[in-house]
PDB file of N, CA and C in Angstrom:
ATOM      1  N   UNK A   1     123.818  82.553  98.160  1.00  0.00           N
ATOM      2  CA  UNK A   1     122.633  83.386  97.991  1.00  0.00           C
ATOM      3  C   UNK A   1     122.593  84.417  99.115  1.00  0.00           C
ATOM      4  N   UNK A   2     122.283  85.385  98.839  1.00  0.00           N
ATOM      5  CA  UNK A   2     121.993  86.849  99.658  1.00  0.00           C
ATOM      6  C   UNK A   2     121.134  86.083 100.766  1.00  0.00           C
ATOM      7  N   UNK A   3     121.139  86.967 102.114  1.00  0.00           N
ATOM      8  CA  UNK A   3     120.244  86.607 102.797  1.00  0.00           C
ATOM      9  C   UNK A   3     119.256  87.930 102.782  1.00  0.00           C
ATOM     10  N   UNK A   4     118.764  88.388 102.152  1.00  0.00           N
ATOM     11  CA  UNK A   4     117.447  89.642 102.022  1.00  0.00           C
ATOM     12  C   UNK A   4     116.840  88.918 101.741  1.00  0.00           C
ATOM     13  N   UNK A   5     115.572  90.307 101.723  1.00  0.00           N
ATOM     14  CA  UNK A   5     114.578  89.968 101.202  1.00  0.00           C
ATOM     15  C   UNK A   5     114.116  91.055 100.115  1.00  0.00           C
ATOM     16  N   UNK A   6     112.917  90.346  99.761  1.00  0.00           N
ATOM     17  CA  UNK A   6     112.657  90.994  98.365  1.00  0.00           C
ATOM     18  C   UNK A   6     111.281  92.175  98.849  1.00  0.00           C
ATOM     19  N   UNK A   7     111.174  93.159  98.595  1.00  0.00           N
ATOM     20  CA  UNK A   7     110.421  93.999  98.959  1.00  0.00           C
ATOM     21  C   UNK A   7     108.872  94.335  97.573  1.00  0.00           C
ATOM     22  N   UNK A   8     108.073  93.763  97.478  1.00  0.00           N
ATOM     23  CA  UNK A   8     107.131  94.488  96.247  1.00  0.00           C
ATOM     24  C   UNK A   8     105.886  95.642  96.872  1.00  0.00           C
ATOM     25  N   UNK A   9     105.916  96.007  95.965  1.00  0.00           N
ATOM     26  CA  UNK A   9     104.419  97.154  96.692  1.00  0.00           C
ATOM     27  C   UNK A   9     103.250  97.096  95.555  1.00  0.00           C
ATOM     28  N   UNK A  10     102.855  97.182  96.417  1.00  0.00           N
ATOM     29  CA  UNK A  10     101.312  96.826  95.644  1.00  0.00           C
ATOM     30  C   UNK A  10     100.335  98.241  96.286  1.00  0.00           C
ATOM     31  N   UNK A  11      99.651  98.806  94.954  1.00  0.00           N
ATOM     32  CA  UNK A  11      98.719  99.730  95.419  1.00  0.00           C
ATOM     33  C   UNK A  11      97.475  98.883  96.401  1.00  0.00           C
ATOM     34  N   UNK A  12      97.023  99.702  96.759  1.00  0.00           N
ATOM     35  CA  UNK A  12      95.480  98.806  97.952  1.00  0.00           C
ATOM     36  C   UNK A  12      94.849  98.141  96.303  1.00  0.00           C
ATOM     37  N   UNK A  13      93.798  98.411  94.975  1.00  0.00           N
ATOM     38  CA  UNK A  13      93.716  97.523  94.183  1.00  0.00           C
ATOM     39  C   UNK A  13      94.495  96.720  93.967  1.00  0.00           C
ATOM     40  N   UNK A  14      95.701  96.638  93.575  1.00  0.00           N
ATOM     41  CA  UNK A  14      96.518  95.499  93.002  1.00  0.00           C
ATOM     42  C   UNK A  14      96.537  94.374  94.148  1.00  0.00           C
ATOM     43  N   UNK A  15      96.505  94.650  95.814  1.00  0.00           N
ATOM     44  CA  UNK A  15      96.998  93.962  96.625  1.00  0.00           C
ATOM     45  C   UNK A  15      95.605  93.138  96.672  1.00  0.00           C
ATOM     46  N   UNK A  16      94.286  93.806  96.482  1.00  0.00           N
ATOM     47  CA  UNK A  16      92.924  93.326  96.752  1.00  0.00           C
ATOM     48  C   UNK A  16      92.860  92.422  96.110  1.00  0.00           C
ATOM     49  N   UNK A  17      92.903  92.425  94.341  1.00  0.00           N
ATOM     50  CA  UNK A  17      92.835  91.742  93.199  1.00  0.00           C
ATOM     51  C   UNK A  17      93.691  90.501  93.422  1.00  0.00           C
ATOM     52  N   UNK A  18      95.105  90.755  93.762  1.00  0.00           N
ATOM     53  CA  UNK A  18      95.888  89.584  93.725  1.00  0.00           C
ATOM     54  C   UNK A  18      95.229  88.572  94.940  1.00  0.00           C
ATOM     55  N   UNK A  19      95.091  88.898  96.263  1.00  0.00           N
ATOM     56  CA  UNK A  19      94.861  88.403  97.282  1.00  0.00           C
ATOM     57  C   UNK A  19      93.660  87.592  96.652  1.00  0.00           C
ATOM     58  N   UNK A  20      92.044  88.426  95.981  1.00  0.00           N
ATOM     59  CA  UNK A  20      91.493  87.475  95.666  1.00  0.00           C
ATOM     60  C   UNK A  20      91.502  86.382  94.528  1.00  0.00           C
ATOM     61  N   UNK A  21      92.894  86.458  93.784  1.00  0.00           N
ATOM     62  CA  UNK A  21      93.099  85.739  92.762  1.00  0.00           C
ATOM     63  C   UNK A  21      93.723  84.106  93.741  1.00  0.00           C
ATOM     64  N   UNK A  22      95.061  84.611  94.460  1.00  0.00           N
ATOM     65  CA  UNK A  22      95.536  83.706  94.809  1.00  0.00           C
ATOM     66  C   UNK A  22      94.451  82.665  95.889  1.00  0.00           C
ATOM     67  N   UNK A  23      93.347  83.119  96.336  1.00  0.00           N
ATOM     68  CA  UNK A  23      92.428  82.713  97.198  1.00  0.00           C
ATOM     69  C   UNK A  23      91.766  81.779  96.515  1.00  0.00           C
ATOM     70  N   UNK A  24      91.808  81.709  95.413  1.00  0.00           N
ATOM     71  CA  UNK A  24      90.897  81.159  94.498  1.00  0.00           C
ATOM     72  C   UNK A  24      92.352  80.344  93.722  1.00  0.00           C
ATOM     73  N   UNK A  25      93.040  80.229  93.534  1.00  0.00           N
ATOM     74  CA  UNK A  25      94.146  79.519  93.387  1.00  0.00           C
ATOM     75  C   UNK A  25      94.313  77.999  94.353  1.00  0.00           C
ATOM     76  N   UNK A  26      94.385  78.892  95.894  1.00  0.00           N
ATOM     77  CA  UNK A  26      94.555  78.408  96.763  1.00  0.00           C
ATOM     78  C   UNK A  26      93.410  77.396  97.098  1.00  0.00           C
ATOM     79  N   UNK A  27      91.959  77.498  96.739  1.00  0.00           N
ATOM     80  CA  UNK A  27      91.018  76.680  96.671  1.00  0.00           C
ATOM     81  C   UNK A  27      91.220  75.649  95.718  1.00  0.00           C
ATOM     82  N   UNK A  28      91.956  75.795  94.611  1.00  0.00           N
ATOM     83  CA  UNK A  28      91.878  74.589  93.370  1.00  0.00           C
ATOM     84  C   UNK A  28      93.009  73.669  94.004  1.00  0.00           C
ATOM     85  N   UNK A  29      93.324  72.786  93.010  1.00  0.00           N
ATOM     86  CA  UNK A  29      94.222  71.595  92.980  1.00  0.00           C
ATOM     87  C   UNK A  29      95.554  72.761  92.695  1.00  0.00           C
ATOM     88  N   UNK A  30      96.172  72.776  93.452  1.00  0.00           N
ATOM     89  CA  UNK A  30      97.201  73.745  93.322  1.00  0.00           C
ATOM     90  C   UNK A  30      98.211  72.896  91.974  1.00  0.00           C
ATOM     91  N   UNK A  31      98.320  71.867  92.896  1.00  0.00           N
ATOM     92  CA  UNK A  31      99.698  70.938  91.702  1.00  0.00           C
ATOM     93  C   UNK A  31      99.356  71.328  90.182  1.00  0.00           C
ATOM     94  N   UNK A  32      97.563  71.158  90.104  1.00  0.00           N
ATOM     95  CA  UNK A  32      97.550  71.153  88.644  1.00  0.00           C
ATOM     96  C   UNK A  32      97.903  72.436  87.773  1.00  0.00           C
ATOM     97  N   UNK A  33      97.631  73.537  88.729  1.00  0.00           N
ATOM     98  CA  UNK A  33      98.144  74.752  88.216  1.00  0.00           C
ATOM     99  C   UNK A  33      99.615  75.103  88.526  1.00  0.00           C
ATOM    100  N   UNK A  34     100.344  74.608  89.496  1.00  0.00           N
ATOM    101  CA  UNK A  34     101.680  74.481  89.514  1.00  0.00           C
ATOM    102  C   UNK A  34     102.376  73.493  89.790  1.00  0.00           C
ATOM    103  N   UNK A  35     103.138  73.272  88.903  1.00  0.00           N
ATOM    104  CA  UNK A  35     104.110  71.762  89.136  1.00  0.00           C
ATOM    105  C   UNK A  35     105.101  72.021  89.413  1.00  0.00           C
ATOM    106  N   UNK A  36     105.740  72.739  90.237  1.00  0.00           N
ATOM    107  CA  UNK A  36     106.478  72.731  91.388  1.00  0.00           C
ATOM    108  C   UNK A  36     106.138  73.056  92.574  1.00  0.00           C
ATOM    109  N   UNK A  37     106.318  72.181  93.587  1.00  0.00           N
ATOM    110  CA  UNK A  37     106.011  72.025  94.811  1.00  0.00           C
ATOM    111  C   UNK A  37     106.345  73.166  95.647  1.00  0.00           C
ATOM    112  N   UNK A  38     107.726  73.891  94.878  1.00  0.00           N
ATOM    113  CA  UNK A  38     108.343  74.812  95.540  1.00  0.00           C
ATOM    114  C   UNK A  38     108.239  76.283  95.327  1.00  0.00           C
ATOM    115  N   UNK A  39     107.137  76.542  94.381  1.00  0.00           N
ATOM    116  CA  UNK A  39     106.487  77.825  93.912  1.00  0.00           C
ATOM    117  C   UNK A  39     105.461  78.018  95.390  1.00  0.00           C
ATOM    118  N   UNK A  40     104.833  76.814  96.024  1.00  0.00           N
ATOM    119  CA  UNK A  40     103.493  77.047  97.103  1.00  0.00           C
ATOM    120  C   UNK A  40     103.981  77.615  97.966  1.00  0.00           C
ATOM    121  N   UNK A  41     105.234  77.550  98.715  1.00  0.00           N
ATOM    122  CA  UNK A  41     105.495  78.209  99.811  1.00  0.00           C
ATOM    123  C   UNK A  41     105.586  79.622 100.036  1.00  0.00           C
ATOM    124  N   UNK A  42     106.061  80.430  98.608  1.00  0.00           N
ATOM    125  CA  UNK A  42     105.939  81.773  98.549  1.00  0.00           C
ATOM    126  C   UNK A  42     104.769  82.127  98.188  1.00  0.00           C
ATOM    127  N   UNK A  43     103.893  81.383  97.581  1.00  0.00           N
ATOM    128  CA  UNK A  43     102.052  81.867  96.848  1.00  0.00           C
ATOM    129  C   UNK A  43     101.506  81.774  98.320  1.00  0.00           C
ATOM    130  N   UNK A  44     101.771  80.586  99.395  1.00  0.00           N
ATOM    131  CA  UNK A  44     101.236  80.962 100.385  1.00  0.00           C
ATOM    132  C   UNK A  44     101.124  81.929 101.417  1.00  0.00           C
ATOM    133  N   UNK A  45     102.874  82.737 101.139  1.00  0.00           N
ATOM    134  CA  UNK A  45     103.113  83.259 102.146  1.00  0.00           C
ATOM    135  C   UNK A  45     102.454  85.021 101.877  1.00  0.00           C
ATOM    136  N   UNK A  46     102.940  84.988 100.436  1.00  0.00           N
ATOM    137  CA  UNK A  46     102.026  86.287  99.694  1.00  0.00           C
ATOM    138  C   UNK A  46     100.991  86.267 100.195  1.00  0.00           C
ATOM    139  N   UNK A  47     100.152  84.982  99.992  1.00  0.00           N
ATOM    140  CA  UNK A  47      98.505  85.321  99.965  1.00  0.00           C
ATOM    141  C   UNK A  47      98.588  85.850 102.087  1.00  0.00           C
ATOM    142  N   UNK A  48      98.834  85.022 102.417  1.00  0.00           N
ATOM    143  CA  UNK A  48      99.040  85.336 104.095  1.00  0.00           C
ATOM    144  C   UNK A  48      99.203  86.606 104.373  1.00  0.00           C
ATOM    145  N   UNK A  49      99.961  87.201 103.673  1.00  0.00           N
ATOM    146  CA  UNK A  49     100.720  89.038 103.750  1.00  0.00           C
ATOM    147  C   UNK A  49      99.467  89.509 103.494  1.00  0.00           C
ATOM    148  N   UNK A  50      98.858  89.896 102.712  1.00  0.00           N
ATOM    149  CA  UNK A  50      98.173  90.415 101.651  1.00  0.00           C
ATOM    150  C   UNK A  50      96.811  90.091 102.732  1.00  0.00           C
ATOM    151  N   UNK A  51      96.346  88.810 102.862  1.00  0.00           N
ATOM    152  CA  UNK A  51      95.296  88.690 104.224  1.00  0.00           C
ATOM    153  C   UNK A  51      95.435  89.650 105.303  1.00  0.00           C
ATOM    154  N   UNK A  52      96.430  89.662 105.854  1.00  0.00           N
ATOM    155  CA  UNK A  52      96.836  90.227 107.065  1.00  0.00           C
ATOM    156  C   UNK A  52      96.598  91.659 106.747  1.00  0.00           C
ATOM    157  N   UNK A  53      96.774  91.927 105.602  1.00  0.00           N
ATOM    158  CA  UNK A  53      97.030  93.497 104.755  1.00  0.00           C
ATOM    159  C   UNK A  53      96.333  94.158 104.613  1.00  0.00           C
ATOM    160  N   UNK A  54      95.371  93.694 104.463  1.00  0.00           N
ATOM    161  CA  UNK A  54      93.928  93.844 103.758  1.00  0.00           C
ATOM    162  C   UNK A  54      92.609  94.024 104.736  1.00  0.00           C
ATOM    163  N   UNK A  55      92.256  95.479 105.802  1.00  0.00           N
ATOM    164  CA  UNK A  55      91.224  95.055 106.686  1.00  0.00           C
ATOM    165  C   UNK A  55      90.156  94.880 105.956  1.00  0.00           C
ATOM    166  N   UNK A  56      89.624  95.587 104.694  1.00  0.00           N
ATOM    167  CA  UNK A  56      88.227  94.652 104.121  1.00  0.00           C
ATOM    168  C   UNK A  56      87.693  93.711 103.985  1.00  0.00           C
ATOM    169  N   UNK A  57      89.022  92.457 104.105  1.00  0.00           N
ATOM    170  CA  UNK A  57      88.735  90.988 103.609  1.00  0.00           C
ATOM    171  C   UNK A  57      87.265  90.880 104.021  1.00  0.00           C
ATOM    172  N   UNK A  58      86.752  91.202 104.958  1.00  0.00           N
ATOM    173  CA  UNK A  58      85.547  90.609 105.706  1.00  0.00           C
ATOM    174  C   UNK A  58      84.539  91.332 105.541  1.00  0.00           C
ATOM    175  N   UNK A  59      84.820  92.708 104.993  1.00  0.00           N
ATOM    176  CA  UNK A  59      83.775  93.684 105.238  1.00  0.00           C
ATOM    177  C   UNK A  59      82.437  92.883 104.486  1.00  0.00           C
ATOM    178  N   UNK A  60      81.261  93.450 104.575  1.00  0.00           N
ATOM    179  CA  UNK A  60      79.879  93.067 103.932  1.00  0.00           C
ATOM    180  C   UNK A  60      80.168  93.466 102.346  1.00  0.00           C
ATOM    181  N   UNK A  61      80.843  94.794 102.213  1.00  0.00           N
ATOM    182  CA  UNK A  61      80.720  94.970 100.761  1.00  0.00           C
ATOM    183  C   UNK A  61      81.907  94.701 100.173  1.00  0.00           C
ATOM    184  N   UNK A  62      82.288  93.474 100.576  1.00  0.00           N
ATOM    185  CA  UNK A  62      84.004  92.893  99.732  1.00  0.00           C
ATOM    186  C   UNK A  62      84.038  92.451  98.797  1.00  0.00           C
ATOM    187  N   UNK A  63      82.193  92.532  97.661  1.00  0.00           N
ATOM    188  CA  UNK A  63      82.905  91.994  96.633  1.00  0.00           C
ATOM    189  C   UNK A  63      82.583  93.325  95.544  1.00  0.00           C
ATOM    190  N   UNK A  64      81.261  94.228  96.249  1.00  0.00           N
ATOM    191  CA  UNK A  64      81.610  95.467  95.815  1.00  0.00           C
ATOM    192  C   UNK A  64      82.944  96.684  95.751  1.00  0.00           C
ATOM    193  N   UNK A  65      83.657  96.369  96.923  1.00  0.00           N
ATOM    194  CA  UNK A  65      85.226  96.835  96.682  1.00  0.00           C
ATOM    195  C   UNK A  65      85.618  95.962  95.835  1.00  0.00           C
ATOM    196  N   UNK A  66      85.866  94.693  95.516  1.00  0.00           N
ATOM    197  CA  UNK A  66      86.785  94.047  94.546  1.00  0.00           C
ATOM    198  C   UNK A  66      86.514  93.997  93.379  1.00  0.00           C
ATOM    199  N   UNK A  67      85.153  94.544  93.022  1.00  0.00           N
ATOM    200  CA  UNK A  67      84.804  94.352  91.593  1.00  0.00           C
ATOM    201  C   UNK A  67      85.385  95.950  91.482  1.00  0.00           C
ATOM    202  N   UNK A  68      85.078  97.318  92.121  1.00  0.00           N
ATOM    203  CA  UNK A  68      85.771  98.116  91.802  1.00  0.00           C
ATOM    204  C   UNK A  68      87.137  98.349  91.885  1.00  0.00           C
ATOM    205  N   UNK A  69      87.540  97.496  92.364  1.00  0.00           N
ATOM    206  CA  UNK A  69      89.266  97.374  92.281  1.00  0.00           C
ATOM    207  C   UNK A  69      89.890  96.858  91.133  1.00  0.00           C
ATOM    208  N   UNK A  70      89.037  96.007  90.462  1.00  0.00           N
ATOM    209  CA  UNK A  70      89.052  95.478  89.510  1.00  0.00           C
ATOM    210  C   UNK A  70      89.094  96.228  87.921  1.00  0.00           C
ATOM    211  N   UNK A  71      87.804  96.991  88.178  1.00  0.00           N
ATOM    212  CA  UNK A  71      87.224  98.006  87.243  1.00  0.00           C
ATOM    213  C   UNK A  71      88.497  98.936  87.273  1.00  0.00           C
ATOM    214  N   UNK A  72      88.847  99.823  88.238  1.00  0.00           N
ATOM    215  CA  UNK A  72      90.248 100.622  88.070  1.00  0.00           C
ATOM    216  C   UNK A  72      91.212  99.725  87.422  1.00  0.00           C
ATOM    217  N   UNK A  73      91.685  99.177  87.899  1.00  0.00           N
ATOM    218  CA  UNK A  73      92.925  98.130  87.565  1.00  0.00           C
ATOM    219  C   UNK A  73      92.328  98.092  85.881  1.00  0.00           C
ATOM    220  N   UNK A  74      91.237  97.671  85.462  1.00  0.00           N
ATOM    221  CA  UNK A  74      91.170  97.410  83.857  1.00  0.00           C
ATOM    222  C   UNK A  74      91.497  99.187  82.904  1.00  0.00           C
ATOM    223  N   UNK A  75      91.160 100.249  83.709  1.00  0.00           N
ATOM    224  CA  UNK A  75      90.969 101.127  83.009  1.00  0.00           C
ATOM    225  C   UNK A  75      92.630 101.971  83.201  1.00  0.00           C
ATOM    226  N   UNK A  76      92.863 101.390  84.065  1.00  0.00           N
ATOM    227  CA  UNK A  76      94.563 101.816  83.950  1.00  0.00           C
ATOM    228  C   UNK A  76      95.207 101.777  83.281  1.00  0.00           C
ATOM    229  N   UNK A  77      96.060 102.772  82.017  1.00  0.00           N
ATOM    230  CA  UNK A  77      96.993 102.778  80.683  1.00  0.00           C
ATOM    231  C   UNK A  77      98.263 101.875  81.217  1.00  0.00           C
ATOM    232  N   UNK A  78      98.456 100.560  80.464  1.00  0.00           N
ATOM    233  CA  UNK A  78      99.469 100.002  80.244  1.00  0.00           C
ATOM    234  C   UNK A  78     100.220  99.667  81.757  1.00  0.00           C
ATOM    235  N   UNK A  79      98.787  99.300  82.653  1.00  0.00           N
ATOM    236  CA  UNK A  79      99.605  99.035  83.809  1.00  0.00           C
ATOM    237  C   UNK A  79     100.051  99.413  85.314  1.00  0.00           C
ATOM    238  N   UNK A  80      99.229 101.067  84.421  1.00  0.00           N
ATOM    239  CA  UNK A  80     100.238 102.225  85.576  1.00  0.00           C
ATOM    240  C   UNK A  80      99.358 102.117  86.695  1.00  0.00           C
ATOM    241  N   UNK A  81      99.276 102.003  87.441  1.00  0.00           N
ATOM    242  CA  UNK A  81      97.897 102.394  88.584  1.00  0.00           C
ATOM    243  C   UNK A  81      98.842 102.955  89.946  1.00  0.00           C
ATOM    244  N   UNK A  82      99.877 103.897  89.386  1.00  0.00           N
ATOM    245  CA  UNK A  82     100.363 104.764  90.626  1.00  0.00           C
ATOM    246  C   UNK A  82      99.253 105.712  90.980  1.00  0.00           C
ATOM    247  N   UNK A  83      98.200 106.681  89.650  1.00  0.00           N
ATOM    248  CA  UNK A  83      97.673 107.191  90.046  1.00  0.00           C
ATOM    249  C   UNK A  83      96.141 106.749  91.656  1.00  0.00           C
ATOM    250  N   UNK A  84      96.348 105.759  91.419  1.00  0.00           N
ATOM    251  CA  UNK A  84      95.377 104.642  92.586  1.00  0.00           C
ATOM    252  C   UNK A  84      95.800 104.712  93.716  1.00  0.00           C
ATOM    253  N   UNK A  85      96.893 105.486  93.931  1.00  0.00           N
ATOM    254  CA  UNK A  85      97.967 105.036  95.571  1.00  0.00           C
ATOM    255  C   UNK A  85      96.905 105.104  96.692  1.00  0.00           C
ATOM    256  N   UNK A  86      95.830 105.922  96.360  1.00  0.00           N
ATOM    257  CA  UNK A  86      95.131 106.430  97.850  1.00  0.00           C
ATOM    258  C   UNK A  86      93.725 105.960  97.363  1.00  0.00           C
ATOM    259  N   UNK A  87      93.267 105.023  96.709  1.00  0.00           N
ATOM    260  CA  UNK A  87      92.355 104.852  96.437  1.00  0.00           C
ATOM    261  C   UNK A  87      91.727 103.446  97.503  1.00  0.00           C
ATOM    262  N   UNK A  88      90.579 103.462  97.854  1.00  0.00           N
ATOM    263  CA  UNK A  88      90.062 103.433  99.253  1.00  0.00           C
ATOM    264  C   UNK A  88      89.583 101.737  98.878  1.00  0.00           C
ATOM    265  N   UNK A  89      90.482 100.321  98.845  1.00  0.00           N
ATOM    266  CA  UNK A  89      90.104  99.278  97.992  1.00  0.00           C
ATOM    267  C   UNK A  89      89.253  98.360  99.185  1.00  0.00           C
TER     268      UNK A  89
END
C-alpha cells in the first residue's frame, strides 16, 4: 500500500454539515451504525479535522449558520456547491 495520503475538500457548508452530522454519529452507539470497528478511526479523525477547521463550532449563532449551510447545500443542482467556495458557514 502507498504511503500518502488522501486529500478531500470540502466547501466551508459541506465541512459544517458533515462535522455536525458526524457529531451526532459520534454521540450514538457507533457499532450499531457501523459494524466495523475499523471505519471509527477515520470518522474520528475527519470529525477532529473538520473541529479544528471550523472556528464557528462555538459561536452563539452555530445553529443559525448550520441550518443555513444546510439550506444552501439543499438548493444546490445535483450536488454542485462550487458556487459556495466563499460562502461565510
Amino acid at each position: 500500500m502507498e504511503d500518502t495520503e488522501i486529500i478531500i475538500r470540502l466547501t466551508p457548508d459541506e465541512a459544517l454539515v458533515l462535522s455536525d452530522w458526524l457529531e451526532q454519529v459520534q454521540m450514538t452507539d457507533l457499532s450499531r451504525l457501523v459494524d466495523d470497528a475499523a471505519v471509527w478511526a477515520p470518522l474520528h479523525r475527519m470529525a477532529g479535522t473538520l473541529d479544528k477547521s471550523l472556528p464557528g463550532m462555538f459561536a452563539a449563532d452555530y445553529a443559525e449558520r448550520l441550518e443555513a449551510a444546510r439550506r444552501r447545500l439543499r438548493q444546490a443542482p445535483d450536488g454542485d456547491t462550487d458556487d459556495h467556495e466563499g460562502s461565510d458557514a
